[in-house]
Structure formats: C-alpha cells, structure tokens
N, C-alpha and C. Protein backbone atom coordinates (compact mmCIF):
# COMPACT_ATOMS: atom_id res chain seq x y z
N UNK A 1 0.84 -1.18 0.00
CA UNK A 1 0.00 0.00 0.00
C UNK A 1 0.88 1.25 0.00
N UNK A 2 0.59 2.24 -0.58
CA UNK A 2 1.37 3.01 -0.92
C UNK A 2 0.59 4.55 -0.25
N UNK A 3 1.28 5.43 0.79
CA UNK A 3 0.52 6.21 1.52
C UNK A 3 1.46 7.59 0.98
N UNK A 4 0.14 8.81 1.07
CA UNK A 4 1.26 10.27 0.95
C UNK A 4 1.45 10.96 2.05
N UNK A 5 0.99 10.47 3.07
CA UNK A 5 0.69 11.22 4.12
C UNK A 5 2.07 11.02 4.75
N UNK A 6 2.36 12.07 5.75
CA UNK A 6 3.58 11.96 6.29
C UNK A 6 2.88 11.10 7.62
N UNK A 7 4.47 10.77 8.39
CA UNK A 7 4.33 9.65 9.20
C UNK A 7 5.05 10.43 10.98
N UNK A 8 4.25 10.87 11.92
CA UNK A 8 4.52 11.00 12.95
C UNK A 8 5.02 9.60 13.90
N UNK A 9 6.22 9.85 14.61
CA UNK A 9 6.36 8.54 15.25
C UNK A 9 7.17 9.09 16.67
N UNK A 10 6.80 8.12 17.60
CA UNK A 10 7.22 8.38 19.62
C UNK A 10 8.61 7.50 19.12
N UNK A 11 9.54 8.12 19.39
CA UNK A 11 11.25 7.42 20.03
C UNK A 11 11.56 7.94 20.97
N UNK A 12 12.24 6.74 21.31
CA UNK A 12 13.91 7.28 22.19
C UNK A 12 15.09 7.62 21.79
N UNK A 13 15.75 8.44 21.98
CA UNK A 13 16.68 8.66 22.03
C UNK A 13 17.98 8.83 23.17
N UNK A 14 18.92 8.69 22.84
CA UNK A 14 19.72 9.11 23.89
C UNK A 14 20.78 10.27 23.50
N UNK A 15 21.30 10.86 24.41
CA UNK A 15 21.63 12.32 24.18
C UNK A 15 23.16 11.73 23.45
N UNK A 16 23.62 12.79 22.62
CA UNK A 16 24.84 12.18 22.04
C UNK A 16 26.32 12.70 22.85
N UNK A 17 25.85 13.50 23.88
CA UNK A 17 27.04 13.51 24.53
C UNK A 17 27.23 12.94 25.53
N UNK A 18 26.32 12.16 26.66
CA UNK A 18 26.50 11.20 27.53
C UNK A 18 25.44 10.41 27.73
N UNK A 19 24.69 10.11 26.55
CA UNK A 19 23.42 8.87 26.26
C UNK A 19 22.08 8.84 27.40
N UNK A 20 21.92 9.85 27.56
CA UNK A 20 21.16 10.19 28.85
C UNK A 20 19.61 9.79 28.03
N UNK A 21 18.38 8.89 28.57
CA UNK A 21 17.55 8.81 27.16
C UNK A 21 16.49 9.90 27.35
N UNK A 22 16.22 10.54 25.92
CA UNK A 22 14.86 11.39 26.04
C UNK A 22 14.30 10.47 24.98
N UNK A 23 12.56 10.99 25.35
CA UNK A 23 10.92 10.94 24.01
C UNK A 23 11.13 11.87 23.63
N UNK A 24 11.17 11.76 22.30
CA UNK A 24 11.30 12.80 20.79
C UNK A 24 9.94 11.94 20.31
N UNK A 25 8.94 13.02 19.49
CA UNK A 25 8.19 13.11 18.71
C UNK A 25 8.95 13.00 17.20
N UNK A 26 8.93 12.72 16.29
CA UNK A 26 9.48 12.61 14.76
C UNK A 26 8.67 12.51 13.81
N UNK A 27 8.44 13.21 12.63
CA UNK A 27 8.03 13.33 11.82
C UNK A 27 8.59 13.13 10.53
N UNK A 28 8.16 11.83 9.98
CA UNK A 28 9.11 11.45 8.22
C UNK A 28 7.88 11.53 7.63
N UNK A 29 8.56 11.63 6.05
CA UNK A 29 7.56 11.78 4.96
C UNK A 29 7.58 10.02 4.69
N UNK A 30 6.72 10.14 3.41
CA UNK A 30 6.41 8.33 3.32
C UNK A 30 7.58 7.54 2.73
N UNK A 31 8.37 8.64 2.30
CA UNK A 31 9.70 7.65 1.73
C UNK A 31 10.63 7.78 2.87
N UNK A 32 10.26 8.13 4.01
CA UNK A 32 11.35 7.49 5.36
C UNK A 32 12.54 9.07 5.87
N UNK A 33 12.47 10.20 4.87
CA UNK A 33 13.29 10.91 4.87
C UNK A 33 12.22 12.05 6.07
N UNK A 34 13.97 12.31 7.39
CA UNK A 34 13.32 12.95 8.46
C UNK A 34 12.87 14.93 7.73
N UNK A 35 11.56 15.45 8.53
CA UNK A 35 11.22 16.26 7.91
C UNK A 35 11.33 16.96 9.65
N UNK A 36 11.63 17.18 10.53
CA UNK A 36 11.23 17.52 12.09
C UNK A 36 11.14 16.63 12.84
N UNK A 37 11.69 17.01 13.93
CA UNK A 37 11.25 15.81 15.31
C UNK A 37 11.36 17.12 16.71
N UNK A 38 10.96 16.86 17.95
CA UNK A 38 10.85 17.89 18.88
C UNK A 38 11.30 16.54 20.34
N UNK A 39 11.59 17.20 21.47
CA UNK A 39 12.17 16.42 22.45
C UNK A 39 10.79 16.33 23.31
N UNK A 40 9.94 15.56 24.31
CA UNK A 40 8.98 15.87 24.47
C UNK A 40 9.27 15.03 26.14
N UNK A 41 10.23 15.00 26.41
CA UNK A 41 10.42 14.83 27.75
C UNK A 41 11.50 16.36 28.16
N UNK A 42 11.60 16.10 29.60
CA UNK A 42 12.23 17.40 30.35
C UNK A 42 13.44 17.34 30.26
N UNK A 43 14.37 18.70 29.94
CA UNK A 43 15.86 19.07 30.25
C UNK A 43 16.49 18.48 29.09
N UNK A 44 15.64 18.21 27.61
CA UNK A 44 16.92 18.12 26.61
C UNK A 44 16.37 19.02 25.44
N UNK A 45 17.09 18.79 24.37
CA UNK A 45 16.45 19.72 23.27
C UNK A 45 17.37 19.12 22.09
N UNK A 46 16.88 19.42 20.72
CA UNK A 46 17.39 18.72 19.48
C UNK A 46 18.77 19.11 18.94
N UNK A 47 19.44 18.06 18.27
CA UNK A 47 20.60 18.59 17.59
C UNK A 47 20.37 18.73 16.30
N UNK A 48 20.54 20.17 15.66
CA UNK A 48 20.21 20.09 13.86
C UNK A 48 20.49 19.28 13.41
N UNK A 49 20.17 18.30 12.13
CA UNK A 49 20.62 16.89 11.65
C UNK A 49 20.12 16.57 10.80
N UNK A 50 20.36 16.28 9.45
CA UNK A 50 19.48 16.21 8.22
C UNK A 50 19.22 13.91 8.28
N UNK A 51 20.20 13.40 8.72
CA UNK A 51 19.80 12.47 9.03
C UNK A 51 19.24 11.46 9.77
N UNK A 52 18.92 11.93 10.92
CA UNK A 52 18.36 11.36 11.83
C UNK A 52 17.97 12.23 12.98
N UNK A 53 17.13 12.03 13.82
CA UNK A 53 16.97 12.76 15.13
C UNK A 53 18.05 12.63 16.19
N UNK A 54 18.25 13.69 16.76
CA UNK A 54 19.55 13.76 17.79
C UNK A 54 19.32 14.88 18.46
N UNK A 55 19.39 14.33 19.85
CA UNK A 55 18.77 15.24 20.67
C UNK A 55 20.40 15.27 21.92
N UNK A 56 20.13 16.33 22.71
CA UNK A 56 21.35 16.55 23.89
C UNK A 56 20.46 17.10 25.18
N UNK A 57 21.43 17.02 26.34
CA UNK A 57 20.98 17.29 27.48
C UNK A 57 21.07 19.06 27.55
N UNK A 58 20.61 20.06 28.16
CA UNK A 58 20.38 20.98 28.55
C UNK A 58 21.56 21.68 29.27
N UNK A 59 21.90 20.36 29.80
CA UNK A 59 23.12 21.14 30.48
C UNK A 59 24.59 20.98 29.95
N UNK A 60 24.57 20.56 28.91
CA UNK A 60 25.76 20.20 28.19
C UNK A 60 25.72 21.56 27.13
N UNK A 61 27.61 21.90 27.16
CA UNK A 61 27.78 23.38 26.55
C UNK A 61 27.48 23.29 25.03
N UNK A 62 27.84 23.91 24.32
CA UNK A 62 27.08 24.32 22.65
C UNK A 62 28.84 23.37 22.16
N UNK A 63 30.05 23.77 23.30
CA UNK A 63 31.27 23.17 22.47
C UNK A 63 31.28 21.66 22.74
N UNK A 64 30.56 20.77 23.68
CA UNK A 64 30.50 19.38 23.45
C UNK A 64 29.67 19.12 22.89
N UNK A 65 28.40 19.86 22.88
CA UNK A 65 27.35 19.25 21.82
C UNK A 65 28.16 19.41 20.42
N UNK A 66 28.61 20.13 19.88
CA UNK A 66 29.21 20.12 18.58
C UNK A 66 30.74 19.08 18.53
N UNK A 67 31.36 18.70 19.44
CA UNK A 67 32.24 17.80 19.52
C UNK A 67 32.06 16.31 19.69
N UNK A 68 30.69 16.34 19.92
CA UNK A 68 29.77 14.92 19.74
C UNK A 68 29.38 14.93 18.61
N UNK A 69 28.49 16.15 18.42
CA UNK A 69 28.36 15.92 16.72
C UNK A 69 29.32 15.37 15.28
N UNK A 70 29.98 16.66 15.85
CA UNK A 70 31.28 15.99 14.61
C UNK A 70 31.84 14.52 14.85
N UNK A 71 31.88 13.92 16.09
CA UNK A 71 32.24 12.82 16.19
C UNK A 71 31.12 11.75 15.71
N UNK A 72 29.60 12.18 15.77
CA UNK A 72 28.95 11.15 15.45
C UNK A 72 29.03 11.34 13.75
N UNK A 73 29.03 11.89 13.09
CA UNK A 73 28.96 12.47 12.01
C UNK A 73 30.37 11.78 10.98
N UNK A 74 31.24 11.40 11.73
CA UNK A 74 32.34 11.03 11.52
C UNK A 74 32.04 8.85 11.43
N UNK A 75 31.43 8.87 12.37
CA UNK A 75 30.61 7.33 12.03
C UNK A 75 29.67 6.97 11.33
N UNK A 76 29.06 8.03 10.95
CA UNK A 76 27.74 7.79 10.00
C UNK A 76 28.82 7.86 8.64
N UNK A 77 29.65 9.02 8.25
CA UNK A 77 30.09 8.89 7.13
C UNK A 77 31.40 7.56 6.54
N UNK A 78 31.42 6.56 7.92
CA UNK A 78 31.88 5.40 7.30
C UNK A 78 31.10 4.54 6.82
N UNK A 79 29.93 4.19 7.45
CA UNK A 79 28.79 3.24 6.91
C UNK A 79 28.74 3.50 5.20
C-alpha cells in the first residue's frame, strides 16, 4: 500500500554527549526521509541533523554538543 501522508512517530533517544535517554516526537515523509522531530520529555532539546533525530541534554555546553556531533557524524560517514 502506498501512503502520501507523512508519518509521525514516539522514540527514544539518547543524548549524544553522555546517552542520557529522552521521548522525541518525529516526523518522516512516506519515503522514510526525516522532515522535524521535537524532544517531548524534560531538560533536553534537538541537535540540527538532516539524518536522523539527535537530541542533547540541557546542560551540556554548545562546544560538546558540537564535539559529539562531529564525532557522530564522523561514524555515519563510514557506513
């Protein structure tokens, strides 16, 4: 069956600088590609990311969130 509607979905995540887990809300279109997602538990918030949802803790600075990033970013581009 073939749907156009985009696809809201409940995950977990864990924060990418010390895996702490949050509920993110996510939103893909029908071919799977992320269009938005929002953190929907307390004390984290999203990391910009064209491939996947990635969220961080609140209390972690803007220079480890971006030093996690580049490091995760660095494993996705070996796959």
């Amino acid at each position: 069956m073939i749907t156009s509607e985009n696809k809201s979905v409940g995950e977990i995540h864990g924060c990418i600088v010390c895996a702490n887990l949050f509920n993110i809300l996510a939103v893909y279109t029908p071919q799977g590609k992320l269009l938005d997602c929002t953190v929907t538990s307390p004390g984290g918030h999203t990391v910009p990311d064209k491939h996947q949802p990635l969220v961080a803790c609140d209390s972690h600075t803007a220079g480890e969130i971006a030093t996690a990033h580049r490091r995760w970013l660095q494993g996705f581009d070996k796959e």
